[in-house]
PDB file of N, CA and C in Angstrom:
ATOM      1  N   UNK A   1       0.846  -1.177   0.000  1.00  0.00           N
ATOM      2  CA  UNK A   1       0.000   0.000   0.000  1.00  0.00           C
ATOM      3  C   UNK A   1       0.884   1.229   0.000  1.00  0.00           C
ATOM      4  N   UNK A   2       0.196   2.740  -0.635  1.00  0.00           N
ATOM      5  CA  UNK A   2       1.467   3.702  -0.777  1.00  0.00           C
ATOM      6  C   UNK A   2       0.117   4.377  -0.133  1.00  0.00           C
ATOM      7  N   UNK A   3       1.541   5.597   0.291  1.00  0.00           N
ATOM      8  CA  UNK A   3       0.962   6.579   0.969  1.00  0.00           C
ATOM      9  C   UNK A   3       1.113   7.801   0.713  1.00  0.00           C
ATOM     10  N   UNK A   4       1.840   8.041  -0.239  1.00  0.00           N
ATOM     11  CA  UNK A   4       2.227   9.188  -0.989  1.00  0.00           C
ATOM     12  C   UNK A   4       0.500   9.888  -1.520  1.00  0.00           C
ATOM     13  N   UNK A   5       1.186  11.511  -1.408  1.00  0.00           N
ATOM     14  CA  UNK A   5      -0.226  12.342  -1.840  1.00  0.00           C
ATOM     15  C   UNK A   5      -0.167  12.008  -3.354  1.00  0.00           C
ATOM     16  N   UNK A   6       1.107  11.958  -4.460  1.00  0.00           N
ATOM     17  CA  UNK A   6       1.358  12.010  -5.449  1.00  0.00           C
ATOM     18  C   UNK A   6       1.388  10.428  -6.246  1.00  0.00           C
ATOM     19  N   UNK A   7       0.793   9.976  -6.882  1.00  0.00           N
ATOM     20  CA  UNK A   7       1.037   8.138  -7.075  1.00  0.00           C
ATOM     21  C   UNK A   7       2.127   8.279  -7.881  1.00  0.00           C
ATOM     22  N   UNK A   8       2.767   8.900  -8.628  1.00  0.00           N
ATOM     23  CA  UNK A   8       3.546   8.931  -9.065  1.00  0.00           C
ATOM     24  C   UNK A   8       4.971   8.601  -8.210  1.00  0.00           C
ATOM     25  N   UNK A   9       5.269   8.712  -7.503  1.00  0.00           N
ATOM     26  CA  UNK A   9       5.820   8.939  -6.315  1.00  0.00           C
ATOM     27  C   UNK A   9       5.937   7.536  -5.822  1.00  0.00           C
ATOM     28  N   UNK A  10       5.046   6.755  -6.094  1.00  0.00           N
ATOM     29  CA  UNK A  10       4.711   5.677  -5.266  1.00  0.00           C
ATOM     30  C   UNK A  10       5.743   4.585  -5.939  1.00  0.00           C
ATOM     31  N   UNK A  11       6.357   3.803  -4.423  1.00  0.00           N
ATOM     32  CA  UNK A  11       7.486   3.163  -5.692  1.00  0.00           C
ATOM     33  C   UNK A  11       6.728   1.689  -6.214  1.00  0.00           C
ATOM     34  N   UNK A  12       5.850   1.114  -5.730  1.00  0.00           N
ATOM     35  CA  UNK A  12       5.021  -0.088  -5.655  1.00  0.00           C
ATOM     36  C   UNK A  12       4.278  -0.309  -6.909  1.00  0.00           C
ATOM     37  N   UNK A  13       4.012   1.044  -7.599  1.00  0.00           N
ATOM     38  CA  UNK A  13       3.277   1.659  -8.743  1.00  0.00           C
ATOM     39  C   UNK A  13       3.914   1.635 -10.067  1.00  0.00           C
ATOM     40  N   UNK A  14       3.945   1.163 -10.753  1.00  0.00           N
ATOM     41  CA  UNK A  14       4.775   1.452 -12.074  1.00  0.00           C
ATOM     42  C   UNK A  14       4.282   2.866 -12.556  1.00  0.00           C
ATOM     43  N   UNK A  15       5.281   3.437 -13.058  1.00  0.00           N
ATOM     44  CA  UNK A  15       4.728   4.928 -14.226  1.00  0.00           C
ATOM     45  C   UNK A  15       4.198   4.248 -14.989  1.00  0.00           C
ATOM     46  N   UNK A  16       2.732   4.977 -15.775  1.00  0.00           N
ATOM     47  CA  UNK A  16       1.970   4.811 -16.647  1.00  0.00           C
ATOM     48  C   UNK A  16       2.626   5.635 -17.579  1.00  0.00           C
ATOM     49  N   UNK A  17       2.572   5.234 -18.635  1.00  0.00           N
ATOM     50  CA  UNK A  17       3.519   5.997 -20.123  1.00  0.00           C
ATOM     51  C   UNK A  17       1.908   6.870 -20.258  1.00  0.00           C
ATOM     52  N   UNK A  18       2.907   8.316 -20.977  1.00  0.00           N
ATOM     53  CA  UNK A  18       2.251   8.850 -21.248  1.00  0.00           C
ATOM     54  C   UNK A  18       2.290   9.103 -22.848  1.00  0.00           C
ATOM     55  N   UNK A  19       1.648   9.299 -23.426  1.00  0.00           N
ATOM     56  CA  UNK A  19       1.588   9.466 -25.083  1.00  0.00           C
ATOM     57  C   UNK A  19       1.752  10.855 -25.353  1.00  0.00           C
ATOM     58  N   UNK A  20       2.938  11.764 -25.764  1.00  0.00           N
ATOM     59  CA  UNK A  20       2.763  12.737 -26.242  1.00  0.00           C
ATOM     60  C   UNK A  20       3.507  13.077 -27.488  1.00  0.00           C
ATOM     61  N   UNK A  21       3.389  13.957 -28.235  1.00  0.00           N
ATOM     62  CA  UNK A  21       3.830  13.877 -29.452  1.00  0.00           C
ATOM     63  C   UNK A  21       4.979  15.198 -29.150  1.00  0.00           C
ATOM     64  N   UNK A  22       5.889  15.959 -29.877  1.00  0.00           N
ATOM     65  CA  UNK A  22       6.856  16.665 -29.882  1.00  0.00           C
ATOM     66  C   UNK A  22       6.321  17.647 -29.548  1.00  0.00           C
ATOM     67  N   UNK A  23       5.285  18.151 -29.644  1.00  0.00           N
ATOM     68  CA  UNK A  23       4.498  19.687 -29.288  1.00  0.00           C
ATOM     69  C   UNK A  23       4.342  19.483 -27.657  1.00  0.00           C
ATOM     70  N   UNK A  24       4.223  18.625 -27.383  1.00  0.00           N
ATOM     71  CA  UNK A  24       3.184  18.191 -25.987  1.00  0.00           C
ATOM     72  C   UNK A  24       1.935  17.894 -26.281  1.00  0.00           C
ATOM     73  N   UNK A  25       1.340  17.216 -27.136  1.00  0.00           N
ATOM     74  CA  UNK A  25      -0.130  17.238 -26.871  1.00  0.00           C
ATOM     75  C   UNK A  25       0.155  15.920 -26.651  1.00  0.00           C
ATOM     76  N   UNK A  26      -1.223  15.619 -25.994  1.00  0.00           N
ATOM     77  CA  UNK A  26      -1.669  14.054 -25.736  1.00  0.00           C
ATOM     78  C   UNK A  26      -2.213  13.339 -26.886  1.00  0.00           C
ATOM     79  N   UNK A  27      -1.605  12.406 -27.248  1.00  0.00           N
ATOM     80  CA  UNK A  27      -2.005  11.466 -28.503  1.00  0.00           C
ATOM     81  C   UNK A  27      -2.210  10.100 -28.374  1.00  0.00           C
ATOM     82  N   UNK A  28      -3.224   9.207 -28.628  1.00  0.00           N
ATOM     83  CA  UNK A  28      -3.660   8.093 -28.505  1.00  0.00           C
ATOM     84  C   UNK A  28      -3.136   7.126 -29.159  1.00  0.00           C
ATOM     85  N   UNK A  29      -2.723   5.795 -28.742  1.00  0.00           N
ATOM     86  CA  UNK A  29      -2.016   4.706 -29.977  1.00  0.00           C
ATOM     87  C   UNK A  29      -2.706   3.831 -30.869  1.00  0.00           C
ATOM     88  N   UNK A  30      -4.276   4.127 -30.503  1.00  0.00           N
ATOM     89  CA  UNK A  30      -4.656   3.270 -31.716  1.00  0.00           C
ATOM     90  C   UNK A  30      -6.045   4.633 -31.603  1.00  0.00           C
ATOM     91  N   UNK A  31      -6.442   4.818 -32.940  1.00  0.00           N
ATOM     92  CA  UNK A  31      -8.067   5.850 -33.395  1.00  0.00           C
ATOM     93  C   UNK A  31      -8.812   5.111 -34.343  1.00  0.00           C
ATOM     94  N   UNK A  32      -9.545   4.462 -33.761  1.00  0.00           N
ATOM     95  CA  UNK A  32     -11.022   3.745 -34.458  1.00  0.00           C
ATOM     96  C   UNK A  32     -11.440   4.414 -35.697  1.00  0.00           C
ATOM     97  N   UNK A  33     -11.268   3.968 -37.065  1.00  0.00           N
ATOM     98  CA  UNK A  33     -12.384   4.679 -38.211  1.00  0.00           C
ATOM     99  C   UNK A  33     -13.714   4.599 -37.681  1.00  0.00           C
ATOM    100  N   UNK A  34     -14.263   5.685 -37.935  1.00  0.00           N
ATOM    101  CA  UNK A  34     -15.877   5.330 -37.946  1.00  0.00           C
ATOM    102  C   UNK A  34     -16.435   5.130 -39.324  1.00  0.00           C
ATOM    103  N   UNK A  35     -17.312   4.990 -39.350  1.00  0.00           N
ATOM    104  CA  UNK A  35     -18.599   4.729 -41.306  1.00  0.00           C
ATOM    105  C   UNK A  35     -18.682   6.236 -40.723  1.00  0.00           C
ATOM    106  N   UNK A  36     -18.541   6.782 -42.440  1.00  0.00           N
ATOM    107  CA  UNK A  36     -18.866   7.945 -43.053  1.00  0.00           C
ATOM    108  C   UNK A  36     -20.306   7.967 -42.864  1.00  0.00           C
ATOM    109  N   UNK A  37     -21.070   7.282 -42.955  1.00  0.00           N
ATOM    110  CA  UNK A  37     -22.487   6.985 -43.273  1.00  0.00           C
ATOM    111  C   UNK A  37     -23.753   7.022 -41.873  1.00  0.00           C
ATOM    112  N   UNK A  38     -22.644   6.052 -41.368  1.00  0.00           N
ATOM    113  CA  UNK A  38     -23.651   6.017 -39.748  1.00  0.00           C
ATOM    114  C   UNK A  38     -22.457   6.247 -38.595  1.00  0.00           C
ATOM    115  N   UNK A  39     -21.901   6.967 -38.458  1.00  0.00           N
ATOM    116  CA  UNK A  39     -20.985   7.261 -37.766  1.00  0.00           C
ATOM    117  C   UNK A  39     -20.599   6.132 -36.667  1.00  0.00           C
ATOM    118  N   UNK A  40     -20.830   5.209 -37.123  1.00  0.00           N
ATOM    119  CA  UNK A  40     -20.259   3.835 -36.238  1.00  0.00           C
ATOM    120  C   UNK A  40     -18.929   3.568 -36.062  1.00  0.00           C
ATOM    121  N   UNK A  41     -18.262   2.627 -35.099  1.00  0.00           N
ATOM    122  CA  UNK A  41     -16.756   2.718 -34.834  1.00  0.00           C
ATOM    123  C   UNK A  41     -16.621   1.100 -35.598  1.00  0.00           C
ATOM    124  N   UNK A  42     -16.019   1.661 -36.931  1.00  0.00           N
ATOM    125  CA  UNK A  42     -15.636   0.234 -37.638  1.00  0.00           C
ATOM    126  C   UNK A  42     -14.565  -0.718 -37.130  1.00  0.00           C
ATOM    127  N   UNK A  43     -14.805  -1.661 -36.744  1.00  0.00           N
ATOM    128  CA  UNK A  43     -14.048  -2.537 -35.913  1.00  0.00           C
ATOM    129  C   UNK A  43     -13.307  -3.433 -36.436  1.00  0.00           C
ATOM    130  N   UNK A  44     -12.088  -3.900 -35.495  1.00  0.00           N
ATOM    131  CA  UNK A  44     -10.724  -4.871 -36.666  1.00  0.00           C
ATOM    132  C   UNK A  44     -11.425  -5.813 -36.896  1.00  0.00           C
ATOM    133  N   UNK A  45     -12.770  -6.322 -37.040  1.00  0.00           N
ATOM    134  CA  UNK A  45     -13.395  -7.818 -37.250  1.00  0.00           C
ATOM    135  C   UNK A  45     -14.132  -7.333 -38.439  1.00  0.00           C
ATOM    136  N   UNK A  46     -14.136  -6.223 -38.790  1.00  0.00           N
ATOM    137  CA  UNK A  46     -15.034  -5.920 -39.954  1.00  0.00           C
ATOM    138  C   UNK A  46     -14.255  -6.092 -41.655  1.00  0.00           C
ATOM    139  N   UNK A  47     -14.211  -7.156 -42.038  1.00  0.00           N
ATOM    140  CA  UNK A  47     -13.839  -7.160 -43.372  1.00  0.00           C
ATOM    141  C   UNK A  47     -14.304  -6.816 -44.530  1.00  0.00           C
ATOM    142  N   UNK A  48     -15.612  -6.385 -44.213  1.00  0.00           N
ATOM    143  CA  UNK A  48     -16.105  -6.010 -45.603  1.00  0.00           C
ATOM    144  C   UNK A  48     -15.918  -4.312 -45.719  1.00  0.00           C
ATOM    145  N   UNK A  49     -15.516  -3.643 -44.650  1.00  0.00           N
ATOM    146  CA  UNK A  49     -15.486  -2.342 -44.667  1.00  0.00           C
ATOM    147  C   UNK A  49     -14.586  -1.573 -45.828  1.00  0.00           C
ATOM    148  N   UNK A  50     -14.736  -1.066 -46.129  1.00  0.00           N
ATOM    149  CA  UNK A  50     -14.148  -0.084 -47.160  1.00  0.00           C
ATOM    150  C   UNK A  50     -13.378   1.134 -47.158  1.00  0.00           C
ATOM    151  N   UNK A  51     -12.016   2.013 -47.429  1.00  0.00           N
ATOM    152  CA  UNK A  51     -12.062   3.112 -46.905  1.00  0.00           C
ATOM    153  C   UNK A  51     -11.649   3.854 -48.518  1.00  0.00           C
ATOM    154  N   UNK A  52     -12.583   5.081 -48.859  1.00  0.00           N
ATOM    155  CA  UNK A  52     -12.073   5.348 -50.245  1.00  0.00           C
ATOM    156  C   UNK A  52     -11.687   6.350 -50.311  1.00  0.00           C
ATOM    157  N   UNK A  53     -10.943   7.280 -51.184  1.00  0.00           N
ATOM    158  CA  UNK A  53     -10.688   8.342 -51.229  1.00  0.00           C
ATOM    159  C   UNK A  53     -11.177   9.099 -52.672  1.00  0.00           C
ATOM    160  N   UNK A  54     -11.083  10.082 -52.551  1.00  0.00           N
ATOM    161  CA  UNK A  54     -11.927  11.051 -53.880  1.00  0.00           C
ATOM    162  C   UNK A  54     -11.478  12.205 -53.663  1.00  0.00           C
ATOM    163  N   UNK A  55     -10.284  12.287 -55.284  1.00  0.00           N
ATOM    164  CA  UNK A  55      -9.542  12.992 -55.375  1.00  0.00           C
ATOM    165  C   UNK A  55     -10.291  13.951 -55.905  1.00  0.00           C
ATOM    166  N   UNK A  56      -9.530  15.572 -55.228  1.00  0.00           N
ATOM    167  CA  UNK A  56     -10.308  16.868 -55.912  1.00  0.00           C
ATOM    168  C   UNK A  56      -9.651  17.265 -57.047  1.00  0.00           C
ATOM    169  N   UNK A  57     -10.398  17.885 -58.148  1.00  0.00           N
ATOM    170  CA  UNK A  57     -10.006  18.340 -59.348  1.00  0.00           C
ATOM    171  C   UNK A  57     -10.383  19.871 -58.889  1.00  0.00           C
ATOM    172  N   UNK A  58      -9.523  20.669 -60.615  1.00  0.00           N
ATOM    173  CA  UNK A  58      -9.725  22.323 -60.450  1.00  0.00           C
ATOM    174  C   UNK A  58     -10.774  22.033 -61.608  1.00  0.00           C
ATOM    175  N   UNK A  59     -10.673  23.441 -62.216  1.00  0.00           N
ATOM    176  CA  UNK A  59     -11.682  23.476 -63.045  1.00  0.00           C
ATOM    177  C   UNK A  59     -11.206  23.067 -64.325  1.00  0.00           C
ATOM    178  N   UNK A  60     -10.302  22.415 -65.050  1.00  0.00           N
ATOM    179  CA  UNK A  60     -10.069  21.906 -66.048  1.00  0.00           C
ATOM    180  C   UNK A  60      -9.994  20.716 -65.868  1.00  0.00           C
ATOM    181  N   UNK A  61     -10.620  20.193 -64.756  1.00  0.00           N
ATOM    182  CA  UNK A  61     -10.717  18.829 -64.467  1.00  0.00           C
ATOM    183  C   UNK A  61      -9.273  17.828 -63.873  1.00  0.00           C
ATOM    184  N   UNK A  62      -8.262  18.281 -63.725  1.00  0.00           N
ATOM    185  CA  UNK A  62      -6.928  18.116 -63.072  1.00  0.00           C
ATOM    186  C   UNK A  62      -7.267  18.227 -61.958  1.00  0.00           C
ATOM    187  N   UNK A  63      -6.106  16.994 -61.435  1.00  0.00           N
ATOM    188  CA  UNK A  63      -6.463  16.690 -60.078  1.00  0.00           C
ATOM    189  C   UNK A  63      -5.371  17.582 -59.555  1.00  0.00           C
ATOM    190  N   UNK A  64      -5.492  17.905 -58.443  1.00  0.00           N
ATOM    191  CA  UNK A  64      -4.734  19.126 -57.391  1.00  0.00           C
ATOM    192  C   UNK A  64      -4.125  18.926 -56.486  1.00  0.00           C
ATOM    193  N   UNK A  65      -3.937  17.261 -56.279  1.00  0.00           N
ATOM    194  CA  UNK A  65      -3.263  16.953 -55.262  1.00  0.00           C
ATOM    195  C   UNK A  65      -3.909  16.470 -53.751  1.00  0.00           C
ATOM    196  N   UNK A  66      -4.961  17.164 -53.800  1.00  0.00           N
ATOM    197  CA  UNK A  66      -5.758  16.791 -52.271  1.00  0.00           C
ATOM    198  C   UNK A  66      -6.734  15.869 -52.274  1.00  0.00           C
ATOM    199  N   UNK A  67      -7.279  15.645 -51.357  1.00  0.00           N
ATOM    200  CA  UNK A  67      -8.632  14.492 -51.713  1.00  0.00           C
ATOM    201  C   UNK A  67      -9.491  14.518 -50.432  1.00  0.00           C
ATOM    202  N   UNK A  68     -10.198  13.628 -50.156  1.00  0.00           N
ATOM    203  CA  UNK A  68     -11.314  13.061 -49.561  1.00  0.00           C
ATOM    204  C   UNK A  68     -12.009  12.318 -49.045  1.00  0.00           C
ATOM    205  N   UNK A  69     -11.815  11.580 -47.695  1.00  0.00           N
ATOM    206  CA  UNK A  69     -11.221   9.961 -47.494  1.00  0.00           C
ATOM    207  C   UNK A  69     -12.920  10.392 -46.793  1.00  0.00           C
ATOM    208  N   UNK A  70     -13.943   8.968 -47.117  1.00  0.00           N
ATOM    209  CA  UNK A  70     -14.794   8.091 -46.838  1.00  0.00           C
ATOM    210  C   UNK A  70     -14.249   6.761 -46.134  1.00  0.00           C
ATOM    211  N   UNK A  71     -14.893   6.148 -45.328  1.00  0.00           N
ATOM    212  CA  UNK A  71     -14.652   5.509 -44.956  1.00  0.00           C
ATOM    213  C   UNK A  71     -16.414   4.341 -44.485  1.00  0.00           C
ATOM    214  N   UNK A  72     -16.726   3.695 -45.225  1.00  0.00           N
ATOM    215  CA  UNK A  72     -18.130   2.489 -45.144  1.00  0.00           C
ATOM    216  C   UNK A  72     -17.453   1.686 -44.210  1.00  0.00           C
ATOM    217  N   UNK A  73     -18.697   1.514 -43.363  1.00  0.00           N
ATOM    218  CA  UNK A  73     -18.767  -0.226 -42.463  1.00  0.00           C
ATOM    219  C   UNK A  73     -19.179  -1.320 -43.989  1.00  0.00           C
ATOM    220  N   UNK A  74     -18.661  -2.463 -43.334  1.00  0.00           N
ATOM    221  CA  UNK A  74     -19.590  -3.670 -43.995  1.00  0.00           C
ATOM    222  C   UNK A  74     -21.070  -3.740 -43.442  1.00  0.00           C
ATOM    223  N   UNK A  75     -21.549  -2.895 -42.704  1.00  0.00           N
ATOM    224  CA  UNK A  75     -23.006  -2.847 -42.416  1.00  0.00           C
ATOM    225  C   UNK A  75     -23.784  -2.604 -44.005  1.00  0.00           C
ATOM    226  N   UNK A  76     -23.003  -1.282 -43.792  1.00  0.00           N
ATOM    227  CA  UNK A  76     -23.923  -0.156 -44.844  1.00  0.00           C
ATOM    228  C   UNK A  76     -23.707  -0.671 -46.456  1.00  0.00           C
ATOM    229  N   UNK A  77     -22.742  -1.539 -46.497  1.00  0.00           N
ATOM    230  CA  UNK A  77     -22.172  -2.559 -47.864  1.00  0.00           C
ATOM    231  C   UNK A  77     -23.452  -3.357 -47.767  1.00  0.00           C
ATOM    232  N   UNK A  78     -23.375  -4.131 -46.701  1.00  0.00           N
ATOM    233  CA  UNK A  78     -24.209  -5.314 -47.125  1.00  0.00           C
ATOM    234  C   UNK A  78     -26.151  -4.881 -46.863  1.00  0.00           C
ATOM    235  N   UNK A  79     -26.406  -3.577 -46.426  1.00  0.00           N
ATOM    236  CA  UNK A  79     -27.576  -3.536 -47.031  1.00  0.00           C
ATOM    237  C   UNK A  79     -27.662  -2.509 -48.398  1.00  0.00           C
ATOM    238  N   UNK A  80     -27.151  -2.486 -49.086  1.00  0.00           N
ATOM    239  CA  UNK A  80     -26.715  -1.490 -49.929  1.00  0.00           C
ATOM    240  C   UNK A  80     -26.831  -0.516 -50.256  1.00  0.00           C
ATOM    241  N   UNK A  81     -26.694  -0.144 -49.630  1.00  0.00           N
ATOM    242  CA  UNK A  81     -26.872   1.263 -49.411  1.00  0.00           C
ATOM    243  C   UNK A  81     -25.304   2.129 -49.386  1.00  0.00           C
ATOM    244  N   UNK A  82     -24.334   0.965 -50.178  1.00  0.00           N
ATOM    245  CA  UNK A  82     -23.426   1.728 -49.954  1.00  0.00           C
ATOM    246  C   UNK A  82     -22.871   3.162 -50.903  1.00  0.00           C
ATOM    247  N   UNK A  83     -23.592   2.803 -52.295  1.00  0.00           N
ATOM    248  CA  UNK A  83     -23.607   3.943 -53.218  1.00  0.00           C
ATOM    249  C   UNK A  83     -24.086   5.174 -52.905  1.00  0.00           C
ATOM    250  N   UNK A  84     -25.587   5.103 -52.341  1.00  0.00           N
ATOM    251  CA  UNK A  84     -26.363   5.927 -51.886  1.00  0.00           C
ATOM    252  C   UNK A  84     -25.695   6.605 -51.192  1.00  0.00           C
ATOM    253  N   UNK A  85     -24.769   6.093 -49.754  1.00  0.00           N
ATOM    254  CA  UNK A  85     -24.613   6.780 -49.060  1.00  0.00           C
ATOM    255  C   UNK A  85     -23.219   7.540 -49.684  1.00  0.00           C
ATOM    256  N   UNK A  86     -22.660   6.802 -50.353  1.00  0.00           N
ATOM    257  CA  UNK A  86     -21.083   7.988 -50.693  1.00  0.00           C
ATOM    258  C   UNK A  86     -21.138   9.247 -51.348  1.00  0.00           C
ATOM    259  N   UNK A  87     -22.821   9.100 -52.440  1.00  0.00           N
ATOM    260  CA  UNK A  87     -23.117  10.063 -53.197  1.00  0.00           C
ATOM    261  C   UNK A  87     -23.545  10.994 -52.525  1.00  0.00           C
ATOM    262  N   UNK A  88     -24.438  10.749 -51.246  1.00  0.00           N
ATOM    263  CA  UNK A  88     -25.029  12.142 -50.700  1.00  0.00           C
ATOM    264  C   UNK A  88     -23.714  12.697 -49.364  1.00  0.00           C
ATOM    265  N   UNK A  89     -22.634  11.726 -48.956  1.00  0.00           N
ATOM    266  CA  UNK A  89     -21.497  12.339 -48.407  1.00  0.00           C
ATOM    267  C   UNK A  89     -20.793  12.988 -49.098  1.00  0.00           C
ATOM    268  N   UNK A  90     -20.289  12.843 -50.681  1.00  0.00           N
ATOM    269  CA  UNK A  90     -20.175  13.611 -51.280  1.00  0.00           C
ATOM    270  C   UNK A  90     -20.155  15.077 -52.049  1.00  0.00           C
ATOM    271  N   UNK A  91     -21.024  14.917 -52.182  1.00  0.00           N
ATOM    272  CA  UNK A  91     -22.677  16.048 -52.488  1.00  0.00           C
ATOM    273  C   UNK A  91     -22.412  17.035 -51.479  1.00  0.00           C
ATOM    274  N   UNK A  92     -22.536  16.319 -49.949  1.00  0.00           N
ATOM    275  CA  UNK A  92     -22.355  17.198 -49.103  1.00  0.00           C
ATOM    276  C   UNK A  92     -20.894  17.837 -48.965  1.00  0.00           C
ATOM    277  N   UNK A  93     -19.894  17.235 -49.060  1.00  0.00           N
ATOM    278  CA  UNK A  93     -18.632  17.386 -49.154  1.00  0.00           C
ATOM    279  C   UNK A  93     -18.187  18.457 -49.902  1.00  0.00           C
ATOM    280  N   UNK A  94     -18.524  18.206 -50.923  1.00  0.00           N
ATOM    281  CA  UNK A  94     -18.218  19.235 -52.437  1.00  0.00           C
ATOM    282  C   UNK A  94     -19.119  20.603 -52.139  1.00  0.00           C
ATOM    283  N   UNK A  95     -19.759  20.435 -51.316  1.00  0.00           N
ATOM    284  CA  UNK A  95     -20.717  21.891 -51.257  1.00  0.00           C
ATOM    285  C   UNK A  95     -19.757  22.482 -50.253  1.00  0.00           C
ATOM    286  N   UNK A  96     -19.246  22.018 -49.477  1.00  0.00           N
ATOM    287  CA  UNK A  96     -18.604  22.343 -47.938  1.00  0.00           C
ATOM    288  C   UNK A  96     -17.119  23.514 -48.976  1.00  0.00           C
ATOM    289  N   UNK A  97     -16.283  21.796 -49.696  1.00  0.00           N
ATOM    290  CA  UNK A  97     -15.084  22.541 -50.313  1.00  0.00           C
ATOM    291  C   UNK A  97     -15.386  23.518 -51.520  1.00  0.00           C
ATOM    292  N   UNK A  98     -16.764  23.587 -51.839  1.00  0.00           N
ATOM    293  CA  UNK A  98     -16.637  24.752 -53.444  1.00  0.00           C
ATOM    294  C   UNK A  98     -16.239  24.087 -54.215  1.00  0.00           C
ATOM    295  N   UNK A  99     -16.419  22.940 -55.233  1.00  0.00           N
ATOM    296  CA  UNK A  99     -16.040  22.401 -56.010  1.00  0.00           C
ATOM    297  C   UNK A  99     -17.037  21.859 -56.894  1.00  0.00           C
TER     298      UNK A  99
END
């Protein structure tokens, strides 16, 4: 048992690592995709999931370098709804960037 105000302190206790990146912020070691679609947390058991990207063009139709990452569960695949849903994330997308 420790008795320290500080657990850190405590020698019985191992230090818990902390995750920070060169700035100092706190950063996590693993970040769950969610579905673009139903904002669900796509999980490592999900094989049918999908993650796509959709590259932006200018106005001569050349691509510019940037893009647009979607990301489907195998939920939203296997009732199909997976077209449906990329077109109106899209749609919405392209209104957001002006394109």
């Amino acid at each position: 048992m420790c008795f320290f105000d500080d657990l850190q302190q405590c020698p019985s206790i191992p230090p818990v690592p902390i995750m920070q990146n060169e700035v100092g912020d706190m950063v996590d070691l693993y970040v769950p995709r969610k579905c673009s679609a139903t904002n669900r947390i796509i999980t490592a058991k999900d094989h049918a999931s999908v993650q796509i990207n959709i590259g932006h063009v200018d106005a001569n139709g050349l691509y510019n370098g940037s893009f647009t990452t979607f990301a489907l569960s195998g939920f939203v695949r296997a009732q199909g709804d997976a077209d449906g849903s990329l077109d109106r994330l899209w749609q919405q997308k392209r209104a957001e960037i002006k394109q």
